[in-house]
Protein backbone atom coordinates (compact mmCIF):
# COMPACT_ATOMS: atom_id res chain seq x y z
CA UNK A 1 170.33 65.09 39.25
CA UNK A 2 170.29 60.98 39.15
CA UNK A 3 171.69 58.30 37.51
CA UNK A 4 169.85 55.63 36.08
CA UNK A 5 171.68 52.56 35.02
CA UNK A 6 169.73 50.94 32.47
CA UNK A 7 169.38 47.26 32.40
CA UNK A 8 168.97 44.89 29.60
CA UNK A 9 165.35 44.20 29.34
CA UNK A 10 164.72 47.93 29.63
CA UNK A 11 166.83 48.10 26.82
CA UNK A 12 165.53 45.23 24.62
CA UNK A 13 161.99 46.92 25.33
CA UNK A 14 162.77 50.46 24.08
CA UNK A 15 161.16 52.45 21.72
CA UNK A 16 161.91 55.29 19.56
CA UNK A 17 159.87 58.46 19.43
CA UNK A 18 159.83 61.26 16.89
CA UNK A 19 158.98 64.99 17.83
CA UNK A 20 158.25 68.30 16.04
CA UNK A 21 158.89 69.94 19.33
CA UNK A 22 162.10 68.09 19.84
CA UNK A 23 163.25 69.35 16.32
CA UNK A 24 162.08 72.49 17.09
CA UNK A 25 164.07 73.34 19.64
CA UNK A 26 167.37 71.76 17.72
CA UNK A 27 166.22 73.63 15.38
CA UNK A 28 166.51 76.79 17.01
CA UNK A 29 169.54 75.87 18.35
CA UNK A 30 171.41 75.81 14.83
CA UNK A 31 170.20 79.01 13.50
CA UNK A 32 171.35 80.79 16.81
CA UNK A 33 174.97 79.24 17.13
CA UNK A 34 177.68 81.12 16.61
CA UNK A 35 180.23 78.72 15.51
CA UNK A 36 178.40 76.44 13.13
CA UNK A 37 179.33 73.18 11.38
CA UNK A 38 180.57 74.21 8.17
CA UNK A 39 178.11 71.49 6.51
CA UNK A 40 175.15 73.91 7.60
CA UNK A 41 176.42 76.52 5.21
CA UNK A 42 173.51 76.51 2.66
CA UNK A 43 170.71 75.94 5.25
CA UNK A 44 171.47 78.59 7.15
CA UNK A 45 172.40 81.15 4.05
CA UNK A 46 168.57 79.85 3.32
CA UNK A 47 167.01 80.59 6.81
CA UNK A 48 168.92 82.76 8.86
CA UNK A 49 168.32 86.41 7.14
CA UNK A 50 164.49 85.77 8.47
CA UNK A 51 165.69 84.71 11.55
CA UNK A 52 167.86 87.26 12.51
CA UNK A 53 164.80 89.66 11.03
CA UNK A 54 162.43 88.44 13.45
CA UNK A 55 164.96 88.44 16.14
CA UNK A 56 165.54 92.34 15.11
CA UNK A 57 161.82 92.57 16.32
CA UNK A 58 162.55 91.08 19.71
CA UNK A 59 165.82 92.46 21.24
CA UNK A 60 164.95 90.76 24.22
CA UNK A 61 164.75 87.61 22.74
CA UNK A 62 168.46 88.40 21.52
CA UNK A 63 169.61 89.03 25.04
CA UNK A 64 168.22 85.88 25.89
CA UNK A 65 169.80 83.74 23.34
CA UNK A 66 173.04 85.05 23.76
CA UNK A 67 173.35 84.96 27.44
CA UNK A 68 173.34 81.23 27.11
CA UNK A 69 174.61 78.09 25.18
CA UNK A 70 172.11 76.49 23.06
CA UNK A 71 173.11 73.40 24.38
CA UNK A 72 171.58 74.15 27.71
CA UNK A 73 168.25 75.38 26.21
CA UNK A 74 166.86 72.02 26.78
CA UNK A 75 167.42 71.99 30.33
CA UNK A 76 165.56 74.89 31.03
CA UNK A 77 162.88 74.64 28.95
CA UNK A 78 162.08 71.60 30.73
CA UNK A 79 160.56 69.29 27.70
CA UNK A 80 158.65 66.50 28.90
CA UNK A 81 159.21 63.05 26.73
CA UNK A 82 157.39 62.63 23.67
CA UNK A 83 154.40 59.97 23.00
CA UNK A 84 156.07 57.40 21.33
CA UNK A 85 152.37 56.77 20.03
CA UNK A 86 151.32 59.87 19.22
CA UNK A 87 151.09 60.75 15.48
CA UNK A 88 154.22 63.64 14.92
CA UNK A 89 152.37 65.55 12.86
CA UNK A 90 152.66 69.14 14.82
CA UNK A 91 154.00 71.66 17.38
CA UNK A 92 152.30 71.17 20.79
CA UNK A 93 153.48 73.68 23.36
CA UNK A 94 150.58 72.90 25.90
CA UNK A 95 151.90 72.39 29.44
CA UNK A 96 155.00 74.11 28.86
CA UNK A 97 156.39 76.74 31.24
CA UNK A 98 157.93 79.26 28.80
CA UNK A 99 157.66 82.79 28.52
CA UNK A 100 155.14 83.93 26.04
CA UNK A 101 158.11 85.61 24.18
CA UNK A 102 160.16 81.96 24.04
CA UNK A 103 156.95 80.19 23.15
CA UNK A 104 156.27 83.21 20.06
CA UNK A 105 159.84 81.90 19.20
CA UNK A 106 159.48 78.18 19.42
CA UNK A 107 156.15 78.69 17.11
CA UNK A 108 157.74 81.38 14.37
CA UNK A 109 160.77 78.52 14.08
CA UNK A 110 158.16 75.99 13.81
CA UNK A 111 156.08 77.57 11.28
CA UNK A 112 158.96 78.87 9.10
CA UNK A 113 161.71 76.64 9.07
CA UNK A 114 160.76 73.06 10.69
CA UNK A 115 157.07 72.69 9.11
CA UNK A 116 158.02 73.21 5.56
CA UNK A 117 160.83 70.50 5.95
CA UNK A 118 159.23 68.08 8.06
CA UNK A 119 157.97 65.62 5.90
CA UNK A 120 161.69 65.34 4.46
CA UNK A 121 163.10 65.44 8.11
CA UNK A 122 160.72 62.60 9.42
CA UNK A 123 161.59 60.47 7.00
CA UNK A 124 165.31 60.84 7.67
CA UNK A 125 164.83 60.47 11.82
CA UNK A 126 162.60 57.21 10.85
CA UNK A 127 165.41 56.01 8.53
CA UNK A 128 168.08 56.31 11.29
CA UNK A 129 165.96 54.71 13.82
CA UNK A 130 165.40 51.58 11.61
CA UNK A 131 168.86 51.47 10.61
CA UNK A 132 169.67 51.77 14.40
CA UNK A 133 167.22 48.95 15.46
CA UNK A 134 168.72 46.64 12.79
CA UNK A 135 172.17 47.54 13.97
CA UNK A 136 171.50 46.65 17.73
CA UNK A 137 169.79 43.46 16.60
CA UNK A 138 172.81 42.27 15.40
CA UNK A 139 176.00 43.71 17.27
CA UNK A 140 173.73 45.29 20.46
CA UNK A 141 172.99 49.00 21.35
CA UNK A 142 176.77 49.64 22.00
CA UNK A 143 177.36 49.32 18.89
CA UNK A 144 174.25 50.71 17.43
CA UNK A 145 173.99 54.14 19.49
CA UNK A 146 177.94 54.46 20.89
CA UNK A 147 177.03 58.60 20.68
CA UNK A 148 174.59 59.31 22.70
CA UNK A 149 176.29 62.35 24.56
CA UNK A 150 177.89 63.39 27.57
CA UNK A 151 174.88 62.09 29.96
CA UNK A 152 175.59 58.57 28.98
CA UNK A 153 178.27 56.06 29.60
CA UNK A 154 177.96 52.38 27.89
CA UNK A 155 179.19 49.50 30.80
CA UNK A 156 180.94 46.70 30.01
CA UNK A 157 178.43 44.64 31.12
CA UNK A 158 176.19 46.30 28.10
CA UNK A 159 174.06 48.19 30.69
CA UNK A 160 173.53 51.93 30.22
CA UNK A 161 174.20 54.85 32.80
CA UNK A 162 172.42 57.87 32.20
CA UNK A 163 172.68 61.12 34.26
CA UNK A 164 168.71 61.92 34.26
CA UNK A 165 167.15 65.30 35.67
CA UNK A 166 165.88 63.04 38.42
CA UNK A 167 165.83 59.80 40.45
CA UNK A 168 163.97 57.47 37.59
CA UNK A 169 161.20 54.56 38.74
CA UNK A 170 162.10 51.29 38.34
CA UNK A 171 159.60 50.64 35.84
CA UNK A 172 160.36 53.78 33.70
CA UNK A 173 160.46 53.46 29.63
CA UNK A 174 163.06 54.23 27.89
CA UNK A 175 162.84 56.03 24.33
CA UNK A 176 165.09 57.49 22.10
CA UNK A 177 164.44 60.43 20.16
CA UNK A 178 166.20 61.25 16.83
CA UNK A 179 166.72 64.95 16.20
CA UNK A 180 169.27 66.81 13.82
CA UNK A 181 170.88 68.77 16.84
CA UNK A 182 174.36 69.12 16.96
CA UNK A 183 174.44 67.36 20.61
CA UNK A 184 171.60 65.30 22.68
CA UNK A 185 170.11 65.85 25.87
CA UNK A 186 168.00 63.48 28.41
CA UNK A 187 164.50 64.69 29.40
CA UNK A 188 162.16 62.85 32.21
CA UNK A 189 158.75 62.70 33.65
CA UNK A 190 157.00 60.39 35.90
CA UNK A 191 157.08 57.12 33.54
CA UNK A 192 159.59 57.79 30.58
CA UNK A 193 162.58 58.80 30.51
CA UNK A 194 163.87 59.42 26.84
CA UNK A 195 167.17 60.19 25.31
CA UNK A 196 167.82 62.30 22.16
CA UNK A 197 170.50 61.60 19.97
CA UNK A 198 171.82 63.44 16.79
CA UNK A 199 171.30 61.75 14.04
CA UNK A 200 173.93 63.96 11.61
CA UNK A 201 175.03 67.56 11.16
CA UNK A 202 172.36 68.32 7.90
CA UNK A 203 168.66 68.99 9.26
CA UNK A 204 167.26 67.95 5.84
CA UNK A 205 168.95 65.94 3.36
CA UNK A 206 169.49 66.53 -0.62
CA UNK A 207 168.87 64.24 -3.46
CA UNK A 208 171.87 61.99 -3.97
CA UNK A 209 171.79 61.30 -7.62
CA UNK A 210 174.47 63.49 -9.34
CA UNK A 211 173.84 65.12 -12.31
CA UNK A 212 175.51 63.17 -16.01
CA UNK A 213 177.76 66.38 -16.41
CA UNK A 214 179.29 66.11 -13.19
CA UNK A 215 179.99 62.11 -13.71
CA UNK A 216 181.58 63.17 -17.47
CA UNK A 217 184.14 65.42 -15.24
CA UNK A 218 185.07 63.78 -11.80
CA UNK A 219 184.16 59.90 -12.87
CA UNK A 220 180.76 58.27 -11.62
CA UNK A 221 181.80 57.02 -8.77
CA UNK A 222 183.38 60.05 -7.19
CA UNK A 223 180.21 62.26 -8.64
CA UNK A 224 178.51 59.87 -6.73
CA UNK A 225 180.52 60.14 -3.28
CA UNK A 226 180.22 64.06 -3.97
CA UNK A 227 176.35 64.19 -4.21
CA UNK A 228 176.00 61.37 -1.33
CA UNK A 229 177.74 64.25 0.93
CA UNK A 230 174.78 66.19 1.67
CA UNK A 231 176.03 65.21 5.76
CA UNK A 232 178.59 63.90 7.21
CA UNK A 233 179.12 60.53 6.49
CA UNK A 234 182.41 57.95 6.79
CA UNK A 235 183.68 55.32 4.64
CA UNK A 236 181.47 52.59 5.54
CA UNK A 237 178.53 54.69 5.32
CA UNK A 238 179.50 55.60 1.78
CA UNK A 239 180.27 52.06 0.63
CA UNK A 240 176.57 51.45 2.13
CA UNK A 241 175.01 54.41 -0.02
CA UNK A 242 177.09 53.69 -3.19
CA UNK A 243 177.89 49.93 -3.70
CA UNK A 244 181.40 50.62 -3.40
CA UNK A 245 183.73 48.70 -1.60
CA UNK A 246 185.33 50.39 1.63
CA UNK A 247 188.68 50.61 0.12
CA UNK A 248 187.88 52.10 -2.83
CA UNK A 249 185.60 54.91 -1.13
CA UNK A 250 188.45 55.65 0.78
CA UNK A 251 190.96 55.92 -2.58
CA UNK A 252 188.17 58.17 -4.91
CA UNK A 253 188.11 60.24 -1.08
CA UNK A 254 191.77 61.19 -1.13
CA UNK A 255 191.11 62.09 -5.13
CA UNK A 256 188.36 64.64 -3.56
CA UNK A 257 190.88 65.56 -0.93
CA UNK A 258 193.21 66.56 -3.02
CA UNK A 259 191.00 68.83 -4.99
CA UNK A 260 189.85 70.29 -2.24
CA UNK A 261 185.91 69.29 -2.82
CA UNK A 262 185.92 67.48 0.46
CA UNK A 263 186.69 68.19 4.00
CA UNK A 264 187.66 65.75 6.46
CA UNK A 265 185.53 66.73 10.19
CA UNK A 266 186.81 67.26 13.08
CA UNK A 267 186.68 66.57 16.85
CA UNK A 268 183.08 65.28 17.51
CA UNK A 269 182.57 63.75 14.30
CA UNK A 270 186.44 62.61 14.00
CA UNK A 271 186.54 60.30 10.55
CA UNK A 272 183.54 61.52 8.54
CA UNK A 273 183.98 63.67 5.40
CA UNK A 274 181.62 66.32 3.90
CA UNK A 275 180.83 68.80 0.92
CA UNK A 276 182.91 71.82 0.45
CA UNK A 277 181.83 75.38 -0.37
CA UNK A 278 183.52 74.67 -3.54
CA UNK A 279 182.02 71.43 -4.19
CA UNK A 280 178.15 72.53 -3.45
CA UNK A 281 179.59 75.69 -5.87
CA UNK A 282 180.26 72.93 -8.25
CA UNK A 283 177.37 71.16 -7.74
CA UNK A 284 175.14 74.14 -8.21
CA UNK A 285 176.41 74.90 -11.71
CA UNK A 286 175.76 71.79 -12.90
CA UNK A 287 172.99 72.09 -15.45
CA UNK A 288 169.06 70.12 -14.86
């Protein structure tokens, strides 16, 4: 392992880079975890029977999964960083030292779950990166990327140290990579060394707008809150997506609270509310 502490101009010339092999393996990652987010619910009621078919064709495969923590999959399948100029258009698994079963895997979860969604997911890892750019523009990348996971530590000098696989060039790139994991990880080669982030707990978002009958029963602006919920989000996030002042997010919130349509989560993602099972219940019995 190395540390690499990330000076200024290395950070005012990074780039961000998107990756269907990145997702990929998030992706994986969620439909294998035990324990997950309760925000995943209908995803994974969605995709998981077909998973846990194809898995029922592979007990090996099983054995593997189990025997370790998704959150150290990364690690050992040794990703290189992604071309922050290549086009993400595909699953690339050239150069990769996986077993053929893992790669089988990695392509099945590509084909059937990430593929079909991508277009959605892109545009929701390109939105975060903009609004992170914009953000560390005007407050810095503290403020903009404060998350990045345990391999990083933000100085108070505004310099970055990152724990990196390896000792890192002094001339080496630095990209961040979007990805709907739960947690990031750091991967290296020779000239780049890039760091992926979670952007939020839902891999694919859901339209916002909610639908007239639900606005006749809860009010518009807490139908709206509701159907802005499709991830975690907190109050100033809200007030962003809605119009609404922070204060009054925060009021129609402890409304939702009350009726039990919203959840408050916990521990990593301290101060950000999300959907119910009772609320997407709701939701889904709304006629059109």
């Amino acid at each position: 392992m190395g540390q690499w502490q990330v000076g200024t101009e290395t950070l005012a010339a990074c780039r961000f880079a998107f990756s269907p092999l990145v997702e990929t393996v998030a992706t994986l990652g969620i439909l294998a975890e035990i324990r997950p987010e309760p925000w995943r619910r209908a995803w994974l009621a969605v995709h998981r029977p077909a998973f846990h078919r194809r898995l029922a064709d592979a007990p090996h495969l099983t054995d593997w999964l189990t025997g370790r923590r998704p959150t150290h999959w990364p690690g050992e399948f040794r990703l290189p960083p992604p071309d922050p100029d290549a086009v993400p258009h595909g699953l690339d698994l050239t150069g990769l030292d996986l077993a053929a079963e893992l790669a089988e895997l990695l392509d099945w979860t590509w084909r059937h779950v990430v593929h079909p969604e991508w277009p959605a997911r892109l545009r929701t890892l390109r939105a975060d990166a903009t609004a992170r750019r914009r953000l560390a523009d005007h407050h810095g990348w503290p403020a903009a990327l404060p998350a990045l996971g345990p391999q990083h530590r933000w100085l108070s000098t505004g310099r970055l140290r990152l724990a990196t696989p390896a000792d890192v060039p002094a001339d080496a790139e630095l990209l961040f990579v979007p990805t709907g994991a739960r947690l990031g990880w750091v991967m290296q080669d020779a000239g780049r060394v890039a760091v992926v982030y979670p952007v939020s707990a839902a891999p694919v978002p859901t339209p916002r707008t909610p639908p007239a009958s639900l606005g006749r029963l809860l009010g518009s602006a807490r139908a709206e809150l509701l159907a802005g919920l499709d991830r975690p989000r907190d109050t100033v996030q809200l007030a962003t997506l809605t119009g609404l002042s922070p204060a009054a997010v925060g009021d129609h919130l402890t409304v939702l609270l009350d009726a039990r349509l919203v959840a408050r989560a916990r521990s990593g993602t301290a101060g950000r509310y999300y959907r119910t099972a009772l609320a997407d219940a709701l939701l889904a019995a709304q006629p059109g």
